[in-house]
C-alpha atoms as a PDB file:
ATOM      1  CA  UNK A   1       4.724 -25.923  38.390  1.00  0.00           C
ATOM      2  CA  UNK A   2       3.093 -28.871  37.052  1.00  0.00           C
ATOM      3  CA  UNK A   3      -0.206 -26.634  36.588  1.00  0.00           C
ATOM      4  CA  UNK A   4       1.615 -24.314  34.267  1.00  0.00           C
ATOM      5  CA  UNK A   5       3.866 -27.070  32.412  1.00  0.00           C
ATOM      6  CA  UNK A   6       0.148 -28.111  31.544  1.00  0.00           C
ATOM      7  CA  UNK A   7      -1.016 -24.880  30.689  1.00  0.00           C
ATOM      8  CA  UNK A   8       1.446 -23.970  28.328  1.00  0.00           C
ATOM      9  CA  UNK A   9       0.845 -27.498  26.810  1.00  0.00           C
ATOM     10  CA  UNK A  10      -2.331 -26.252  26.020  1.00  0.00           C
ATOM     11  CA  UNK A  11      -1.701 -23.113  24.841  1.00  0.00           C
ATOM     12  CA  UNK A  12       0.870 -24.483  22.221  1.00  0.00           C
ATOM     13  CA  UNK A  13      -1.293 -26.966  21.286  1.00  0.00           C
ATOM     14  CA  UNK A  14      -4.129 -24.165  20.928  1.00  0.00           C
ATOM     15  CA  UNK A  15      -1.463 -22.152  18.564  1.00  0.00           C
ATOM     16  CA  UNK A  16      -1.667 -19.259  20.997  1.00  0.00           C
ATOM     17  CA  UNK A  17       2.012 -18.324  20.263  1.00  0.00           C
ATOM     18  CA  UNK A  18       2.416 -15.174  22.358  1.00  0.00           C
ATOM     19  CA  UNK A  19       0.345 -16.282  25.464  1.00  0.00           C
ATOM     20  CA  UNK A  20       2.716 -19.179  25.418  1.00  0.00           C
ATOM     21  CA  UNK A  21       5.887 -17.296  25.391  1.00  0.00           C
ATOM     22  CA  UNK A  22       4.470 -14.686  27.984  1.00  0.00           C
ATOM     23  CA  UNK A  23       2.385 -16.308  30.259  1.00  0.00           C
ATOM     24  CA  UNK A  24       4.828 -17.036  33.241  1.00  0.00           C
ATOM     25  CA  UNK A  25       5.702 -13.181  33.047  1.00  0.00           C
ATOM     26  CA  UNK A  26       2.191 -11.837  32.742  1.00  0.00           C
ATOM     27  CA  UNK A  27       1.474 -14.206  35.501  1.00  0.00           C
ATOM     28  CA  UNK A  28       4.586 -12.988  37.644  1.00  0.00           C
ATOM     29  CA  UNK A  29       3.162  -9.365  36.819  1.00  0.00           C
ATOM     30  CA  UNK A  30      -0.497 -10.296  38.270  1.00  0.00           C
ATOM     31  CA  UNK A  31       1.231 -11.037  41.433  1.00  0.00           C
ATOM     32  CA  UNK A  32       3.128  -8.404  42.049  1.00  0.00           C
ATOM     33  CA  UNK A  33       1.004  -5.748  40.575  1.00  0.00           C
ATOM     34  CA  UNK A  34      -1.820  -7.822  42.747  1.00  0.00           C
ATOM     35  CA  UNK A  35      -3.990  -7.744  39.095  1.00  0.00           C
ATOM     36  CA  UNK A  36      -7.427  -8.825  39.277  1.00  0.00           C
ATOM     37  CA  UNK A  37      -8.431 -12.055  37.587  1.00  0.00           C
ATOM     38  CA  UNK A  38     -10.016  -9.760  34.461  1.00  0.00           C
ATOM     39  CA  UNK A  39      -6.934  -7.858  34.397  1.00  0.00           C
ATOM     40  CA  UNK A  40      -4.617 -10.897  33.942  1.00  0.00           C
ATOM     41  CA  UNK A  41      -6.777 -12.832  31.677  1.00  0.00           C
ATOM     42  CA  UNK A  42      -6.709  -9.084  29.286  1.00  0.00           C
ATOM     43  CA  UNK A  43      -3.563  -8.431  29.427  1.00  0.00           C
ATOM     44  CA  UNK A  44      -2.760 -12.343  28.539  1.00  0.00           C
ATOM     45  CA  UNK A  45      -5.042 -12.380  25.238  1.00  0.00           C
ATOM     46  CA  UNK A  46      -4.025  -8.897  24.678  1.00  0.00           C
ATOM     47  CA  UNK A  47      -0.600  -9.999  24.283  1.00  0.00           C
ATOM     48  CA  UNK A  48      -1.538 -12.729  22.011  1.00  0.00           C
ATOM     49  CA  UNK A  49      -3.973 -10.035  19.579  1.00  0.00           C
ATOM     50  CA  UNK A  50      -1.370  -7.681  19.118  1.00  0.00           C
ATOM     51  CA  UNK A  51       1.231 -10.298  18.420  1.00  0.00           C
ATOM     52  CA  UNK A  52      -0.993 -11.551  15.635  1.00  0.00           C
ATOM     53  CA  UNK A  53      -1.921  -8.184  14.284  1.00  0.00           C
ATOM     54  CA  UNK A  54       2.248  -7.368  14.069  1.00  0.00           C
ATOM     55  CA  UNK A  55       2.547 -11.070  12.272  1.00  0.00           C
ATOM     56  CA  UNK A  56      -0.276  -9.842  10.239  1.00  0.00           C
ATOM     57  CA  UNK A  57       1.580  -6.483   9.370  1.00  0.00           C
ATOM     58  CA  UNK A  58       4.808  -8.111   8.448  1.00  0.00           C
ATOM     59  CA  UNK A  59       2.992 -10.166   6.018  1.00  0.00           C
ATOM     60  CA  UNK A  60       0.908  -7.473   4.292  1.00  0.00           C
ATOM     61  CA  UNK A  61       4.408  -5.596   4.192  1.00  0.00           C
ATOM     62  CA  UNK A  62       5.745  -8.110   2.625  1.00  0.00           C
ATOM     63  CA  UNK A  63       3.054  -8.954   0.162  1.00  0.00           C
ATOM     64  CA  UNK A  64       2.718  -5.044  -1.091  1.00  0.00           C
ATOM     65  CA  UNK A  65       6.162  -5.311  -2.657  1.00  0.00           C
ATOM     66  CA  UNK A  66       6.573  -1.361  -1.331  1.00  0.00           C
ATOM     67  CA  UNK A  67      10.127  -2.723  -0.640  1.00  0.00           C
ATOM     68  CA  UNK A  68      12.007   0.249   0.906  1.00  0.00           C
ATOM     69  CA  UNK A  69      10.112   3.107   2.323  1.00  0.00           C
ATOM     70  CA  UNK A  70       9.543   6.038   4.869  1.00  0.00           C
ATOM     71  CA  UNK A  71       7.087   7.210   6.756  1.00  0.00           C
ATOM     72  CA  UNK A  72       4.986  10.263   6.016  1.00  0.00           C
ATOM     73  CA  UNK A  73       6.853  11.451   9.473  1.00  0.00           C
ATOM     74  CA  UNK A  74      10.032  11.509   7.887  1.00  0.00           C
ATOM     75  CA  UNK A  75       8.979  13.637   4.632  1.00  0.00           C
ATOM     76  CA  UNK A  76      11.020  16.891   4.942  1.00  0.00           C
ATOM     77  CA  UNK A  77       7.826  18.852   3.455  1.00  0.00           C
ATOM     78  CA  UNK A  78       9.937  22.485   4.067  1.00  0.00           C
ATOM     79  CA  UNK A  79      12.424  20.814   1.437  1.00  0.00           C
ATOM     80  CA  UNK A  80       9.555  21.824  -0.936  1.00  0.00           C
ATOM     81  CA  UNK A  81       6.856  24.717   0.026  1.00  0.00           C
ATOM     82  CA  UNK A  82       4.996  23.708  -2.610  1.00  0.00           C
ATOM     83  CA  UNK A  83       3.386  20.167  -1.587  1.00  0.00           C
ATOM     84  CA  UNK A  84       0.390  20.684   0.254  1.00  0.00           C
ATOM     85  CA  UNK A  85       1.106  19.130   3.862  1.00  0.00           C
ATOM     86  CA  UNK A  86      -2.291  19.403   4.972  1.00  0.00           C
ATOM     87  CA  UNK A  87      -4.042  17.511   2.101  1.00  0.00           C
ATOM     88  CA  UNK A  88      -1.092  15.028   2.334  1.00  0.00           C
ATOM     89  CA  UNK A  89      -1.832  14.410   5.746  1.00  0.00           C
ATOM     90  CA  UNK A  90      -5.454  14.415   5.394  1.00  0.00           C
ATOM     91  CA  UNK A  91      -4.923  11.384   3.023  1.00  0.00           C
ATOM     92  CA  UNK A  92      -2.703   9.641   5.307  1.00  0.00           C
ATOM     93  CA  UNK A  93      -6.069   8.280   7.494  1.00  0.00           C
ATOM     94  CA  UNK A  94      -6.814   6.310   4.386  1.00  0.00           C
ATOM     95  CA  UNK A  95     -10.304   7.125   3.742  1.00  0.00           C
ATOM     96  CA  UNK A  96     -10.416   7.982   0.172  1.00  0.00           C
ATOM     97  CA  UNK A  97     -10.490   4.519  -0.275  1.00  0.00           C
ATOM     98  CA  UNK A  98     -13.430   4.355   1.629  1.00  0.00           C
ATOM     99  CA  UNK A  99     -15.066   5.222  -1.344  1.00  0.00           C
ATOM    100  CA  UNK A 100     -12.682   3.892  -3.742  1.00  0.00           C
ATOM    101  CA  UNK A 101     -11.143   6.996  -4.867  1.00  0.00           C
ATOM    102  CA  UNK A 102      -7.902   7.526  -6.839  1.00  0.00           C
ATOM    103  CA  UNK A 103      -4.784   9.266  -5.907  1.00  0.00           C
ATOM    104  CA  UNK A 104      -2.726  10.938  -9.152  1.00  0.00           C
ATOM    105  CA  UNK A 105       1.083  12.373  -8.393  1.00  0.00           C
ATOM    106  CA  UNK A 106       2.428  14.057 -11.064  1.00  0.00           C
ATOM    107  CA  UNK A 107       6.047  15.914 -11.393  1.00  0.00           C
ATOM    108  CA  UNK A 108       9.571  16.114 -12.643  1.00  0.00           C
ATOM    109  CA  UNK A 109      11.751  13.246 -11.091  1.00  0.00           C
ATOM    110  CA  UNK A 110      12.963  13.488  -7.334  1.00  0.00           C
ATOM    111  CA  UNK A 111      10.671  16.092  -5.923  1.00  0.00           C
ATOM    112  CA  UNK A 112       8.716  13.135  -3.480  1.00  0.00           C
ATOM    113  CA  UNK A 113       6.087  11.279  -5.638  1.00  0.00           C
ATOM    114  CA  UNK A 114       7.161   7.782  -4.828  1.00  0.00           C
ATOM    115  CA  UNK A 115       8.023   8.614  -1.121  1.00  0.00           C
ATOM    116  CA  UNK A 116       4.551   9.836  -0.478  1.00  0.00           C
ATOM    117  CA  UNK A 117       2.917   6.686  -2.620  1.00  0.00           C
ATOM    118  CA  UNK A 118       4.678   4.246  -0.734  1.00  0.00           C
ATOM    119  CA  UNK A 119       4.215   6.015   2.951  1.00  0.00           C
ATOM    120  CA  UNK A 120       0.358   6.050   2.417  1.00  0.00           C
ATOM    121  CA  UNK A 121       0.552   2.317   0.823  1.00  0.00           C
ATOM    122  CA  UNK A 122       1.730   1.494   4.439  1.00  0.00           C
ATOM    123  CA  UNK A 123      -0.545   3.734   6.151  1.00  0.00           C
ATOM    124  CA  UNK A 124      -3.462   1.351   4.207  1.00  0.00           C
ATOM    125  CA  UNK A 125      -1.080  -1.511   5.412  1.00  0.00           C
ATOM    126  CA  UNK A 126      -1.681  -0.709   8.814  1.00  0.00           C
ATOM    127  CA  UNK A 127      -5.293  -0.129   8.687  1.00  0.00           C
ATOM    128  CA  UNK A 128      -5.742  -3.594   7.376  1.00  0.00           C
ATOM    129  CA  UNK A 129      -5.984  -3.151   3.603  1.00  0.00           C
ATOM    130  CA  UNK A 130      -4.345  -5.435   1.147  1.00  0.00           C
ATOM    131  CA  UNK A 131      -1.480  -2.958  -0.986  1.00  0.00           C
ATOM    132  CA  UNK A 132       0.349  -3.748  -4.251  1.00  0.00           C
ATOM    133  CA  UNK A 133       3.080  -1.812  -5.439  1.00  0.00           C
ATOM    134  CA  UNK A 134       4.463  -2.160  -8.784  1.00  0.00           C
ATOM    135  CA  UNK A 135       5.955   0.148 -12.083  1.00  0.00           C
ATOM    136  CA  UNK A 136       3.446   0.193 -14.165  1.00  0.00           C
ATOM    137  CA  UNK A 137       6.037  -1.100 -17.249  1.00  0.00           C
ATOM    138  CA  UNK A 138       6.914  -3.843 -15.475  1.00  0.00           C
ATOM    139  CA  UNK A 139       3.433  -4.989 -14.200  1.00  0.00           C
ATOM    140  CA  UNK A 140       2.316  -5.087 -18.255  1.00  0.00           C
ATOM    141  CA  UNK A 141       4.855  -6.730 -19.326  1.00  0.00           C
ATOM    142  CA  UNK A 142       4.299  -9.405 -16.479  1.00  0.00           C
ATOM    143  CA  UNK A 143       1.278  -9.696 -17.443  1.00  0.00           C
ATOM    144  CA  UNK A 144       1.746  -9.869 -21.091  1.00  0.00           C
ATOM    145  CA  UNK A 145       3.950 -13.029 -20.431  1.00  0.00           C
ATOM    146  CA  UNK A 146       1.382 -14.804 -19.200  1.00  0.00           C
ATOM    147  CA  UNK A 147       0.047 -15.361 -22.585  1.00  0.00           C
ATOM    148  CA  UNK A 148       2.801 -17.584 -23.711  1.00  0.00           C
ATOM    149  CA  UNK A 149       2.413 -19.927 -20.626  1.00  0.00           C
ATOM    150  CA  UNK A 150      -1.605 -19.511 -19.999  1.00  0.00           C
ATOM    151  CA  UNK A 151      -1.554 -17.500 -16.956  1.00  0.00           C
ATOM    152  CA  UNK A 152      -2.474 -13.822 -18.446  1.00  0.00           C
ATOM    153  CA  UNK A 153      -6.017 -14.069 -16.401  1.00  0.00           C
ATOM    154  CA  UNK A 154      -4.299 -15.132 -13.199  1.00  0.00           C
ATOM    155  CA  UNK A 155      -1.700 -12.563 -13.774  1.00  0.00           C
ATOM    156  CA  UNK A 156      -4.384  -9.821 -14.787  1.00  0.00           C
ATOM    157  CA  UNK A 157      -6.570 -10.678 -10.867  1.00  0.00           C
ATOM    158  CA  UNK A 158      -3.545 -10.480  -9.138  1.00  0.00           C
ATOM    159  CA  UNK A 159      -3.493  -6.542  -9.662  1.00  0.00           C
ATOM    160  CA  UNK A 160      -7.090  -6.228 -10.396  1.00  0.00           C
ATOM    161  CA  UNK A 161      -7.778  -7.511  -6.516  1.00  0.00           C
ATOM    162  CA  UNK A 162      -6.133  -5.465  -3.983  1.00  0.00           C
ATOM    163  CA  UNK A 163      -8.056  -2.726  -2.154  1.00  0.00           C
ATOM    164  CA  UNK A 164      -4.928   0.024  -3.174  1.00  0.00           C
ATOM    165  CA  UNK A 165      -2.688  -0.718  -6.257  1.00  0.00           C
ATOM    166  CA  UNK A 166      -0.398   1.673  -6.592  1.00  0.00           C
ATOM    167  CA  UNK A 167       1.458   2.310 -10.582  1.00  0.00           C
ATOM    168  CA  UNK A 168       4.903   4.176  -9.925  1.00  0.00           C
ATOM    169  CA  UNK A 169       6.651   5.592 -13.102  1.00  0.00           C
ATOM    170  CA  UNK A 170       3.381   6.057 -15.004  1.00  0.00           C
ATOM    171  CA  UNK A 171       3.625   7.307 -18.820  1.00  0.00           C
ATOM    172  CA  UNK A 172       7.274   6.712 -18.797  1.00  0.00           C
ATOM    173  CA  UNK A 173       6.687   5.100 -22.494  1.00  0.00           C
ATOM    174  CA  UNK A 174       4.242   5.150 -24.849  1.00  0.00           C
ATOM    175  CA  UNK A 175       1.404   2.139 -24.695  1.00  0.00           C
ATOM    176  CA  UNK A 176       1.317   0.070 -27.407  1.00  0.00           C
ATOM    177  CA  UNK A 177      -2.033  -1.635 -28.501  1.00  0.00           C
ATOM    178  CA  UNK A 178      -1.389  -4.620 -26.081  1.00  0.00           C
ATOM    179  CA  UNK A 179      -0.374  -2.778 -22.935  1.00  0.00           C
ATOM    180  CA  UNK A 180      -3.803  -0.386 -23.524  1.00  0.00           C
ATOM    181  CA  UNK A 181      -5.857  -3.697 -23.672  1.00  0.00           C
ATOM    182  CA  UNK A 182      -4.274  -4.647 -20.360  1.00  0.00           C
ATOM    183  CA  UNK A 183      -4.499  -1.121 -19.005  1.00  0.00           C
ATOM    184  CA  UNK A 184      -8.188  -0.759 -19.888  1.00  0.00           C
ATOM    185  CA  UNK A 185      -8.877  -4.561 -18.300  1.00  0.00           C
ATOM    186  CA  UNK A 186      -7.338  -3.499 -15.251  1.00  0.00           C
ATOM    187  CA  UNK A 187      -8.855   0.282 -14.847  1.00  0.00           C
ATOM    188  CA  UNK A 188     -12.122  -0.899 -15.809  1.00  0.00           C
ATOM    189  CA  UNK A 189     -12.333  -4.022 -13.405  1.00  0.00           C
ATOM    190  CA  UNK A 190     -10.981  -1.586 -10.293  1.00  0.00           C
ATOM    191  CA  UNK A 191     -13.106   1.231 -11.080  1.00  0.00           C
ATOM    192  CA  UNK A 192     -15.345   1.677  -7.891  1.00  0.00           C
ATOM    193  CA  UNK A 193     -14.125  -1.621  -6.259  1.00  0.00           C
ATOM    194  CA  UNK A 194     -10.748  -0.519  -5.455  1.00  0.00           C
ATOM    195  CA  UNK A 195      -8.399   2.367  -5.102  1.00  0.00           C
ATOM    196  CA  UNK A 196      -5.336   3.734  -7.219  1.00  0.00           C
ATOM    197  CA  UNK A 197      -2.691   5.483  -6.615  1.00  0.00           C
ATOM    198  CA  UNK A 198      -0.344   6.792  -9.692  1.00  0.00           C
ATOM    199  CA  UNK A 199       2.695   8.181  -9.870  1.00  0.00           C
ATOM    200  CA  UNK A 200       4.267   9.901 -13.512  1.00  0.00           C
ATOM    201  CA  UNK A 201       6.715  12.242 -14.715  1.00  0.00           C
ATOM    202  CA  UNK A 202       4.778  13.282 -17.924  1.00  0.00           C
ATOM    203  CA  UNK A 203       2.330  15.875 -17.324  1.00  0.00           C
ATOM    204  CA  UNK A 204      -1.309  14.696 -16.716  1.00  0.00           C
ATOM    205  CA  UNK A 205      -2.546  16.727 -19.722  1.00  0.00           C
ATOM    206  CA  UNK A 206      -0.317  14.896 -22.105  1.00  0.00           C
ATOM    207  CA  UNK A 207      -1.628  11.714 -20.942  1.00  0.00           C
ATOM    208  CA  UNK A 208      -3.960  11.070 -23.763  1.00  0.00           C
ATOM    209  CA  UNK A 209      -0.582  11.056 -26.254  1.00  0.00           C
ATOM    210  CA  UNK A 210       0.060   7.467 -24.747  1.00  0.00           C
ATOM    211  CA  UNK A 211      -2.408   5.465 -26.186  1.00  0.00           C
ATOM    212  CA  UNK A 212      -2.733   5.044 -30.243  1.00  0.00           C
ATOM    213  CA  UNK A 213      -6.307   4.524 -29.707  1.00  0.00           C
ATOM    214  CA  UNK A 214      -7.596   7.310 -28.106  1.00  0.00           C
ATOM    215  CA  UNK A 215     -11.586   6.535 -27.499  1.00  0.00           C
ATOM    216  CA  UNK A 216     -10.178   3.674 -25.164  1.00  0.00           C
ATOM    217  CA  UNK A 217      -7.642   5.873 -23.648  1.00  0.00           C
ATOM    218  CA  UNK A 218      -9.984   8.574 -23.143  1.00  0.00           C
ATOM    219  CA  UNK A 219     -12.347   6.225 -21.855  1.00  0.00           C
ATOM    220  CA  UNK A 220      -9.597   4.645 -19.543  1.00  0.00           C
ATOM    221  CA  UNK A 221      -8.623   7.929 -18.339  1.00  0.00           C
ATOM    222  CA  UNK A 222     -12.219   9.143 -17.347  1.00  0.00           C
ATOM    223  CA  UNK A 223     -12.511   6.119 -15.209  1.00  0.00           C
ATOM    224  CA  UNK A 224      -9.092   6.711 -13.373  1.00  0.00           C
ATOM    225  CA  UNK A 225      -9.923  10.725 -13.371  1.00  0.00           C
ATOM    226  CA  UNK A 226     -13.305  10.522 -11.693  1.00  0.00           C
ATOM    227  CA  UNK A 227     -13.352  11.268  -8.164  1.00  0.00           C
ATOM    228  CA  UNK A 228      -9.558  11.608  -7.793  1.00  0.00           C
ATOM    229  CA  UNK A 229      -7.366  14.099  -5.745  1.00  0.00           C
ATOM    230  CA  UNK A 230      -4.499  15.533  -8.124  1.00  0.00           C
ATOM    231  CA  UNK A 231      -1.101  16.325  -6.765  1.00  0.00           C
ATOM    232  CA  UNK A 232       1.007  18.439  -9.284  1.00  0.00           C
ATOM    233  CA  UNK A 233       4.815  18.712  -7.633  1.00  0.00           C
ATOM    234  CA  UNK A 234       7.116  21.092  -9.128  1.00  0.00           C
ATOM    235  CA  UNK A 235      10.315  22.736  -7.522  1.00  0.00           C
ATOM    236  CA  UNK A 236      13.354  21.390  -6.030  1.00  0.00           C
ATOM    237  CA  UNK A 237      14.657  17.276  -6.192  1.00  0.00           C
ATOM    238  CA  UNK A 238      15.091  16.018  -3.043  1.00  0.00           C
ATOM    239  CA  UNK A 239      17.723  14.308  -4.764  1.00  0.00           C
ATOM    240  CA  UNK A 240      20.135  16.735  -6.135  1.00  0.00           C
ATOM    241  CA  UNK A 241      19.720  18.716  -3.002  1.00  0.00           C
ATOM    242  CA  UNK A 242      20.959  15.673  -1.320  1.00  0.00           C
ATOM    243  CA  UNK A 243      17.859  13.515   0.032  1.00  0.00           C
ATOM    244  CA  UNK A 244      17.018  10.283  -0.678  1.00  0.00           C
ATOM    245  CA  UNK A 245      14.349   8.220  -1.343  1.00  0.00           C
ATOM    246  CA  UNK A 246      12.339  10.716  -2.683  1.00  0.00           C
END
């Protein structure tokens, strides 16, 4: 007993959280299950690594702002015949971003945009990626504040950094001159060194009729257009037929 009040000692000391919580059951599994000294010592750091990952997880969750969501599992895709389940799916491993490659969702309200932005932010949660989610209004005029207190540039990194940002309620307004100047810093510095995902209710082809200056929104747009996948949802809300969180 005094061998393993020691032991733990040193394993809180070392910050090995999990291995110090589990160690008197992993070793009371060793001996019954008559485990090998490789086993024990595997199953005892393996304990420890997937307790970090989780911790890591939590935090990442937390970080992304995705706030509520649902996994891709729980997407009733027979609500709606006309999403694509296969190319959903397909995106779901994550490696469009990869190769830094943007995402576009486009639709009337309720028919699953958000729910499918948020359940492959996770899925790039997961797999170790760092996610932001925001609506696009609100992340401009965030950053916009920042002029008044000198923060705009530290404002501006924080959603020009992560490997997937992802812009929910896209187009919802017109973009004034400042909001395309913040638009065009952020688009530009991500293109090729990080992934998008957008969401919108205005048709893609009327996107150009946001911006008042249309060489740098056509010049923004290019950017975000090349080498994305396009999602155009139509049919039924999940919504007024009674789902939620769509």
């Amino acid at each position: 007993m005094e061998t393993l009040s020691q032991i733990k000692t040193n394993l809180k000391s070392l910050r090995l959280s999990s291995m110090y919580e589990n160690v008197e059951r992993i070793i009371d599994d060793a001996i019954n299950n008559k485990m090998t000294y490789a086993d024990f010592l595997f199953q005892l750091t393996q304990d420890e690594i997937d307790r970090r990952k989780q911790h890591r997880l939590e935090l990442s969750l937390k970080r992304s702002n995705l706030g509520r969501f649902k996994r891709i599992q729980e997407f009733d895709f027979d609500f709606n015949i006309n999403i694509n389940r296969q190319k959903i799916m397909k995106l779901m491993t994550c490696d469009f971003m990869k190769t830094n490659e943007n995402i576009i969702i486009a639709g009337p309200t309720g028919v699953g945009k958000t729910f499918i932005a948020k359940a492959l932010g996770f899925e790039a949660a997961c797999k170790g990626y760092e996610v932001l989610f925001v609506r696009t209004n609100k992340m401009l005029e965030e950053i916009y504040s920042g002029k008044a207190d000198g923060t705009f540039q530290k404002k501006l990194n924080h959603y020009v950094k992560p490997d997937l940002l992802i812009l929910d309620d896209w187009g919802m307004t017109s973009y004034n001159d400042f909001m395309l100047h913040i638009l065009n810093e952020i688009i530009s510095e991500r293109y090729e060194n990080g992934s998008l995902i957008i969401t919108s209710n205005r048709p893609v082809e009327k996107w150009g009729e946001l911006f008042k200056e249309p060489v740098i929104g056509a010049a923004l747009l290019d950017r975000i257009f090349h080498q994305s996948y396009r999602f155009i949802f139509d049919g039924k809300s999940y919504r007024r037929g009674g789902k939620k969180d769509a």
